[in-house]
Each structure stands twice: as structure tokens, then as C-alpha cells.
Protein backbone atom coordinates (compact mmCIF):
# COMPACT_ATOMS: atom_id res chain seq x y z
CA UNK A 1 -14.29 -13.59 -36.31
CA UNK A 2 -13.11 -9.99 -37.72
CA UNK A 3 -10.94 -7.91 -36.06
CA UNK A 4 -13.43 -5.71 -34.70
CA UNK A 5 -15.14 -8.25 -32.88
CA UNK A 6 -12.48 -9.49 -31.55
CA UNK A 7 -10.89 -6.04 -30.52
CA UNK A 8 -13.77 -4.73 -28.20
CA UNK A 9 -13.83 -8.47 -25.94
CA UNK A 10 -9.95 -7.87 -25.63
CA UNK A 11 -10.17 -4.07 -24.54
CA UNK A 12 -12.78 -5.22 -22.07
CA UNK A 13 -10.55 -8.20 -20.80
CA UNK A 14 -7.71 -5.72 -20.41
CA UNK A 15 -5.45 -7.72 -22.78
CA UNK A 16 -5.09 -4.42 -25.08
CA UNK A 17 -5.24 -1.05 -24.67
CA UNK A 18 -8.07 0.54 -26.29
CA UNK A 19 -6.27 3.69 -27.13
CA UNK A 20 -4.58 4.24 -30.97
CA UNK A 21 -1.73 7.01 -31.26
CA UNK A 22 -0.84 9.27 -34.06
CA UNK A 23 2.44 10.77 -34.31
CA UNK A 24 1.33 13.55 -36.91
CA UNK A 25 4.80 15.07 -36.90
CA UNK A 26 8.61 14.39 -36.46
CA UNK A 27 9.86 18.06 -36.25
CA UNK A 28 9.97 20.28 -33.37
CA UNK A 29 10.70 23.75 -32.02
CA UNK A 30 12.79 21.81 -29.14
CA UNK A 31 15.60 19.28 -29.07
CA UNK A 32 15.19 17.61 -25.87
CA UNK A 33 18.17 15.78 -24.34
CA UNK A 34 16.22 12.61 -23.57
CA UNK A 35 13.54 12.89 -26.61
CA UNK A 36 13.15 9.33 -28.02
CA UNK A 37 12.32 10.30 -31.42
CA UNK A 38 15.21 12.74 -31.63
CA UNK A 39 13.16 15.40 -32.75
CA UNK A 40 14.33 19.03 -33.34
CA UNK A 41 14.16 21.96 -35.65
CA UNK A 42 15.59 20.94 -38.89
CA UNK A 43 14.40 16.81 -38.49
CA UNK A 44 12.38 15.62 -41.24
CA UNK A 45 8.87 16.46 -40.66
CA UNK A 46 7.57 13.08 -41.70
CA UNK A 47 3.60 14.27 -41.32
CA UNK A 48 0.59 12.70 -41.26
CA UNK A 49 -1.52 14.78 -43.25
CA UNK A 50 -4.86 15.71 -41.77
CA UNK A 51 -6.71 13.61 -44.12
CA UNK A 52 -5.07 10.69 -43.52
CA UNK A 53 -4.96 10.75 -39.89
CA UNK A 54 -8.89 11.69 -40.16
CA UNK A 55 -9.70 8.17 -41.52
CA UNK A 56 -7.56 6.30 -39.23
CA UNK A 57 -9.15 7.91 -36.63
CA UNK A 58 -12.75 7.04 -38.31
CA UNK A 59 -10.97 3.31 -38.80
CA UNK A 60 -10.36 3.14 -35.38
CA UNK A 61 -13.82 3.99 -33.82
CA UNK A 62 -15.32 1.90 -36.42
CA UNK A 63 -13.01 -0.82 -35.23
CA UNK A 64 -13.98 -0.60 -31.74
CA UNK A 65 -10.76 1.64 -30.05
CA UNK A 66 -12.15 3.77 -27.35
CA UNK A 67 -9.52 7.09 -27.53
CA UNK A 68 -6.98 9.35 -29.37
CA UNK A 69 -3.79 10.07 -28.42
CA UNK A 70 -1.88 12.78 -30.59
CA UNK A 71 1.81 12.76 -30.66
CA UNK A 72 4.95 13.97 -32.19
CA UNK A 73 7.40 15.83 -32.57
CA UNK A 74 5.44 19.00 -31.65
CA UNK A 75 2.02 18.66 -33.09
CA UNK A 76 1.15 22.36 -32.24
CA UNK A 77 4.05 23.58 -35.27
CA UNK A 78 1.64 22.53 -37.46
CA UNK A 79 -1.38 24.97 -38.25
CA UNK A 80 -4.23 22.74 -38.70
CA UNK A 81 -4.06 20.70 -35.87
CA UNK A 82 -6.74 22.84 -34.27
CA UNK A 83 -9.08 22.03 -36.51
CA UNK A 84 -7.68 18.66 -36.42
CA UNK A 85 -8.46 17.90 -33.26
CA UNK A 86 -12.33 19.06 -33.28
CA UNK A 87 -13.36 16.52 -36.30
CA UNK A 88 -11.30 13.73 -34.23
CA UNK A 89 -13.76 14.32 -30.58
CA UNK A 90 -16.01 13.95 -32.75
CA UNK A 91 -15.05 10.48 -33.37
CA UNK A 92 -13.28 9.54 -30.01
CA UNK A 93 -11.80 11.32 -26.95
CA UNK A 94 -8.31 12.51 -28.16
CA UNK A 95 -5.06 13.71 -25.68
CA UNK A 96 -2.74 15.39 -27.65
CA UNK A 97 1.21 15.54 -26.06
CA UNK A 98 2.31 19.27 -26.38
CA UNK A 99 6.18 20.42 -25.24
CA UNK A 100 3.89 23.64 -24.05
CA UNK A 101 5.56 26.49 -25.46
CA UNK A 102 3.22 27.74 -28.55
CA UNK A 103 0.52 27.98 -26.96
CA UNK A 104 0.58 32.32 -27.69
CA UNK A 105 -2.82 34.34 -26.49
CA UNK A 106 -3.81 34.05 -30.63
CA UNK A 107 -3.35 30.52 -30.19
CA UNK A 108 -5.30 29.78 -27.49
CA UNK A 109 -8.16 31.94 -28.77
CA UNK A 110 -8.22 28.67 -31.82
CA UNK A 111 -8.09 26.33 -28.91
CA UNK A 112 -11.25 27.91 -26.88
CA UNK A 113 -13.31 25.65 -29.63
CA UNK A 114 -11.83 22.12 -27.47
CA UNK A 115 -13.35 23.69 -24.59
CA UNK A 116 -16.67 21.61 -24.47
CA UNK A 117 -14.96 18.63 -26.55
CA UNK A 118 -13.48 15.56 -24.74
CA UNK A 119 -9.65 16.40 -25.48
CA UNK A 120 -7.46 16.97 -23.02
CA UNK A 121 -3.90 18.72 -23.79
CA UNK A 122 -1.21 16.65 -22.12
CA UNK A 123 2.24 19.60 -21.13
CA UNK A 124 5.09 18.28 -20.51
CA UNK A 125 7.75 20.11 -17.41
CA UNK A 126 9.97 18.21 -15.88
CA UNK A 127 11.47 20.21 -12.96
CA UNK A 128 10.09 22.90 -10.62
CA UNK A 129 13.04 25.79 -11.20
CA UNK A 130 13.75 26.91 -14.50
CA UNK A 131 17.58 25.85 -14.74
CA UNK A 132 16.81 22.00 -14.23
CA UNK A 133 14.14 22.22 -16.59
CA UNK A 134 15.81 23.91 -19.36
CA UNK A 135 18.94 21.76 -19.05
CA UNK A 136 16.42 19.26 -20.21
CA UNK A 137 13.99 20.50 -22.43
CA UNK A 138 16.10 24.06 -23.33
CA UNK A 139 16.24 27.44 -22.97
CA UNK A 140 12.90 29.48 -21.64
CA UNK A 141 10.67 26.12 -21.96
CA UNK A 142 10.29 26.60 -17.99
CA UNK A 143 8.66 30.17 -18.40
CA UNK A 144 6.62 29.55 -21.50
CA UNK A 145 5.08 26.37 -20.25
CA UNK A 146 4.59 28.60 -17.17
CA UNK A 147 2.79 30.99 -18.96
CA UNK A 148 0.65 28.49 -21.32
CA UNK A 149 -1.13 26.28 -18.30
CA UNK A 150 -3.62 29.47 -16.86
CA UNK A 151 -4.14 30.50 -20.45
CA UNK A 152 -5.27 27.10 -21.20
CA UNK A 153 -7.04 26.41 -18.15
CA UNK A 154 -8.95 29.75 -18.29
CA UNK A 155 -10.08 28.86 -21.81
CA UNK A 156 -11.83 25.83 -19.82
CA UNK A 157 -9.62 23.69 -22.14
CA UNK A 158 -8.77 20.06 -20.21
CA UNK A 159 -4.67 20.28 -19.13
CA UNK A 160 -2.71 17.44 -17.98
CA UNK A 161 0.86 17.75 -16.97
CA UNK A 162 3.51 15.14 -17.74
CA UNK A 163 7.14 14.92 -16.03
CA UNK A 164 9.50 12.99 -17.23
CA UNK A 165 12.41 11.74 -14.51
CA UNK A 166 14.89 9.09 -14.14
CA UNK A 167 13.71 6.06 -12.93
CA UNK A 168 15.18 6.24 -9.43
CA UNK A 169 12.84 8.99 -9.23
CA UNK A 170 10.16 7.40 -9.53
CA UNK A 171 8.48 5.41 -5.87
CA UNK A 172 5.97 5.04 -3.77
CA UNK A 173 6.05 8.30 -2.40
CA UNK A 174 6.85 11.47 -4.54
CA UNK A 175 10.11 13.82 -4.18
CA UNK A 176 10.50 16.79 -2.88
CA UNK A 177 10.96 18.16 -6.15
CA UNK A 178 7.82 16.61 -7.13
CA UNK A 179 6.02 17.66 -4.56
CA UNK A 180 7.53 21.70 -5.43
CA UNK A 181 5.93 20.45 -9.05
CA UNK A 182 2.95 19.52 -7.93
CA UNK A 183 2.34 22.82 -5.84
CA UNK A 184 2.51 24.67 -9.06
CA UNK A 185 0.42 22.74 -10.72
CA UNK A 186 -2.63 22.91 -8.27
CA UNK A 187 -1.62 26.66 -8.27
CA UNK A 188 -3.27 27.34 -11.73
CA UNK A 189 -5.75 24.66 -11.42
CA UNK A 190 -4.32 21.61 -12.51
CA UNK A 191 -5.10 18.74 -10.19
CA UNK A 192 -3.25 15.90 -8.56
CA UNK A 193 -5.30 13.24 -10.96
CA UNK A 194 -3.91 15.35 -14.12
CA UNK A 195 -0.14 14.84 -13.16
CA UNK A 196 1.71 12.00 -14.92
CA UNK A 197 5.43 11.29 -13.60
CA UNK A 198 7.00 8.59 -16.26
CA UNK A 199 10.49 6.97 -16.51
CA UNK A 200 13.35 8.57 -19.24
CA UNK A 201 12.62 5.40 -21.72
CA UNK A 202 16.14 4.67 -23.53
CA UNK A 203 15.55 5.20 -26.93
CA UNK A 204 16.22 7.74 -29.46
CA UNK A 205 18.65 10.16 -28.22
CA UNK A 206 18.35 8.93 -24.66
CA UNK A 207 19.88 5.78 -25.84
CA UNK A 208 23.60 7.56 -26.57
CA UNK A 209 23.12 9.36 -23.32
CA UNK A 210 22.65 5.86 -21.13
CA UNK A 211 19.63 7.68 -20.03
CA UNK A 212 16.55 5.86 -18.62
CA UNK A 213 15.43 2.33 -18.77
CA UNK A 214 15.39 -0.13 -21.63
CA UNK A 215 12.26 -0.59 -23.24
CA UNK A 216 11.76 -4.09 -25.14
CA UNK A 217 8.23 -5.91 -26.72
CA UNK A 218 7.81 -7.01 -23.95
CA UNK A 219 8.70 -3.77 -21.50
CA UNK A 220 6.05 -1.85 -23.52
CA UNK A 221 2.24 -2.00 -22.76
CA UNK A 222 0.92 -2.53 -26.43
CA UNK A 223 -1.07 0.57 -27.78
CA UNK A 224 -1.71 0.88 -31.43
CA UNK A 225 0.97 3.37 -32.88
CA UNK A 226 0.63 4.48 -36.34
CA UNK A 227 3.40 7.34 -37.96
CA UNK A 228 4.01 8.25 -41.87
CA UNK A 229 6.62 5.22 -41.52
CA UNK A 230 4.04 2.38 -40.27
CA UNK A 231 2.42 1.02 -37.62
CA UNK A 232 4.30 0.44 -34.62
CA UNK A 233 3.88 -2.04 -30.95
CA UNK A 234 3.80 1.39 -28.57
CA UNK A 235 4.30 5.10 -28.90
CA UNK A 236 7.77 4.51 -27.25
CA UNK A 237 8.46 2.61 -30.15
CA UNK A 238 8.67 4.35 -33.58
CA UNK A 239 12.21 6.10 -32.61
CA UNK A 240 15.12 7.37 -34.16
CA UNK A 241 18.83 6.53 -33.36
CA UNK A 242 21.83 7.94 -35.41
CA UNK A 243 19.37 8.80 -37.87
CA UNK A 244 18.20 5.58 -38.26
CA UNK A 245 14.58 4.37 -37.71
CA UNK A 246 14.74 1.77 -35.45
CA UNK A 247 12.32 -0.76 -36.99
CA UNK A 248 12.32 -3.67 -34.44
CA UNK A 249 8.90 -2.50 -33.06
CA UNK A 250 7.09 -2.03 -36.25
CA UNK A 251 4.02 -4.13 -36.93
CA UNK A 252 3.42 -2.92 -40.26
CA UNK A 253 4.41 -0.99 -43.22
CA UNK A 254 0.96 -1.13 -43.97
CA UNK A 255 -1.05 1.49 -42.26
CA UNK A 256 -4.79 1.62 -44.34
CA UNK A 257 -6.75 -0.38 -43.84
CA UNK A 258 -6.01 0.07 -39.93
CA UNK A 259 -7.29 -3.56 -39.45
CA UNK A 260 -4.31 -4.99 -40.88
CA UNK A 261 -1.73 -3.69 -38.20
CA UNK A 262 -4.43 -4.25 -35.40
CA UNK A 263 -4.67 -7.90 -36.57
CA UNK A 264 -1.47 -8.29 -36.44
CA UNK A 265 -1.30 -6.37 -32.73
CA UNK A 266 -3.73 -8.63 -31.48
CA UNK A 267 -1.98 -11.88 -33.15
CA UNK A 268 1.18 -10.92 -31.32
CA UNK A 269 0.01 -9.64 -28.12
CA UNK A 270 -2.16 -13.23 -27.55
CA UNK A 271 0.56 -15.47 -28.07
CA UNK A 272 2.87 -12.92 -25.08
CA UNK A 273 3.30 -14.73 -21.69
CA UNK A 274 1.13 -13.29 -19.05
CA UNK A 275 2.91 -10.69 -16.82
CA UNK A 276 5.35 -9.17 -19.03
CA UNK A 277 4.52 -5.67 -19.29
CA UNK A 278 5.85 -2.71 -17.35
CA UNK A 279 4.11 0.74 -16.97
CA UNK A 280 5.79 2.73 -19.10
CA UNK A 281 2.52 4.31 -21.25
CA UNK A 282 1.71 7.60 -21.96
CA UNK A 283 -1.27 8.35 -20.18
């Protein structure tokens, strides 16, 4: 049986996820305390060139995966994403993880083309004030995200907001503080359904802070992760500690064709006790 026919029967069964990320950068404008690939400014860049990630994409519809997700770094540094991310919904529905604070009037203007497309921009903001915020993610992230989410939304561009907390944070119920979030959210249009609240995972620079919870195989809900470096078990996994890629995760060096590192996905997923993952994806 090839992979692909084996792929769709095990999306459908829920064993695997049918979503395939693609960290297209390592840099950033940002240098987030808790960021597990310790991205910032001056990192190495590490891309996946738009060519590249335009045939894995093609790979991975052809293979049978159902969506997109977009990752870095800070995909939005790099100028062609835009363009990017129209050939890729054409392929498959595609959310791309944003730290929210490029998105200038010019910018959005090159965005207004996603509008009708199925790809939904994923923000991150943490905290509801600006000095909790920026402790985490740095200095005027709180009022830039704050002024990307109606620019976005009034472009008719999809806009999901992620917060990342500690995972005593996280219950049943949600925080006052969350609940302050989630008031600003619905304020420019952004609705309950498009809020995300995940667990600091500790990795990357998280992991010298003793921030957040461990994440292992077999903590990690297995999504197809593929970087300039290889393919990887989860999007939590292709990290960087002490300037080290951390290589326990990887699947493959071997990223084209993108049937070898889902083969080998799918061989290591089926022989995982039932049971053993957590919820720790990025939606």
C-alpha cells in the first residue's frame, strides 16, 4: 500500500493529523522570553525558499494532507510570503502564525488578496494590558498587535488569536484575565471560536527559564513538521537550545520526496500505545 493510501484512512480514523507545517523562517523582529525556537533579530534565518515550500505543499495535497500551517520565526519579515500564501490556498487551506506587529496599512493592502482564500492569520497576545504582554513578547507588541487585528479584519482577511499562558492557567473555566482578553477580541470582531489559549511548551528558550510543561514523543500530537533542517514529529519540535538544534524529534533529514518523512510518521505513530498524547497543537 503507498503512503498516500494509507495516509487519508489514518486522517479519517483520527490516528494522524491531517495538517503539514512549514517553518519558512528562523529569524524574527521579536525575541520572546518563552519562544521555543529561540528566535530573534540576528538568528540564522534558515528559510525555506518559496519554491521549495511550494512543492511540499503540492506533495502534501497530492499525498492526501488536508491543511497548511505556516510557521516561524516571523514569516511576515519575509517579502514574498504574500504571494506565498495565495499559490498555497490554492492547494490546501493554510494558517499562517504571525507575532502581529508588521502588519503596516501598505501591508495589509498585499494581504486584501487572502480575503476570499481559505487562510486564516493566526496573532499571537498573551495578556490584556500592555506591561504583561510586553514583558513577554517585548516592547510595543501590545499596541501594534492592537492596531493590526481591525486592519486585518476590515480587509475581510480570516484572524485568529493565540495566547500563550502557563499551564496553571489553563482550566475548565477561563481567567479573569482571559476573559479581559477575550472582550477585546470580540471588540474588533474576532470571535470566541477564533481564540486559542495553549500551555508555555518547555523548549527552546523556555527550557533555561523552567517555563511551561515538558513536551516528549509522546506529549506531542504528531503533525507533519518540515524546516530547512528536516522533517520533524510536531511543530513544537524543531527547537533550538544553547544554539543547538535539538534533534531528538526529527524524523528525517530527508525532506523531498515528502513521502519519505510521512512514511516514516506513520511507521512511528502506529506502533505508539493508545492514549499518549496531550493537547498541546497549534490550532
Amino acid at each position: 500500500m503507498s503512503v498516500a493510501e494509507r495516509i487519508g484512512p489514518a486522517i479519517d480514523a483520527g490516528r494522524m493529523s491531517g495538517r503539514v507545517w512549514l517553518y519558512t523562517n528562523y529569524h524574527c523582529n521579536l525575541a520572546c522570553s518563552y519562544c521555543l525556537t529561540s528566535s530573534a533579530p540576528k538568528v540564522d534565518p534558515r528559510l525555506l525558499e518559496p519554491a521549495a515550500a511550494l512543492r511540499l505543499a503540492e506533495e502534501a495535497a497530492d499525498l492526501g494532507f488536508r491543511e497548511l500551517g505556516i510557521t516561524g520565526g516571523e514569516p511576515f519579515l519575509l517579502t514574498w510570503l504574500p504571494e506565498l500564501l495565495v499559490d498555497l490556498a490554492a492547494l490546501l487551506p493554510v494558517t499562517v502564525l504571525s507575532n502581529g506587529t508588521l502588519f503596516t496599512p501598505k501591508l495589509v493592502e498585499r494581504l486584501r488578496a487572502l480575503a476570499d482564500l481559505p487562510v486564516a492569520i493566526q496573532i499571537s497576545l498573551d495578556r490584556p494590558d500592555p506591561v504583561a504582554n510586553d514583558a513577554m513578547r517585548g516592547p510595543e507588541n501590545f499596541a501594534r498587535v492592537l492596531a493590526a487585528l481591525p486592519r486585518l479584519v476590515e480587509a475581510g482577511i480570516t484572524v485568529r488569536l493565540a495566547t500563550t499562558v502557563e499551564l496553571e492557567e489553563i482550566g475548565p473555566g477561563k481567567t479573569p484575565e482571559q476573559e479581559r482578553l477575550c472582550a477585546l477580541h470580540r471588540s474588533v470582531g474576532i470571535g470566541d471560536d477564533d481564540h486559542v489559549i495553549r500551555p508555555i511548551v518547555r523548549r527552546g528558550r523556555a527550557a533555561t527559564g523552567g517555563m511551561g510543561v515538558p513536551a516528549t514523543r509522546d506529549d506531542l500530537e504528531p503533525e507533519l513538521t518540515v524546516t530547512a533542517d528536516g522533517a520533524f514529529w510536531s511543530p513544537f519540535a524543531p527547537t533550538v537550545t544553547a544554539g543547538r538544534l535539538d534533534t531528538e524529534l526529527l524524523l528525517t533529514r530527508t525532506v523531498v520526496p515528502l513521502a519519505k518523512p510521512a512514511s516514516t510518521r506513520l511507521r512511528l505513530f502506529e506502533g505508539r500505545p493508545p492514549g499518549h498524547d496531550t493537547t498541546l497543537g497549534i490550532r
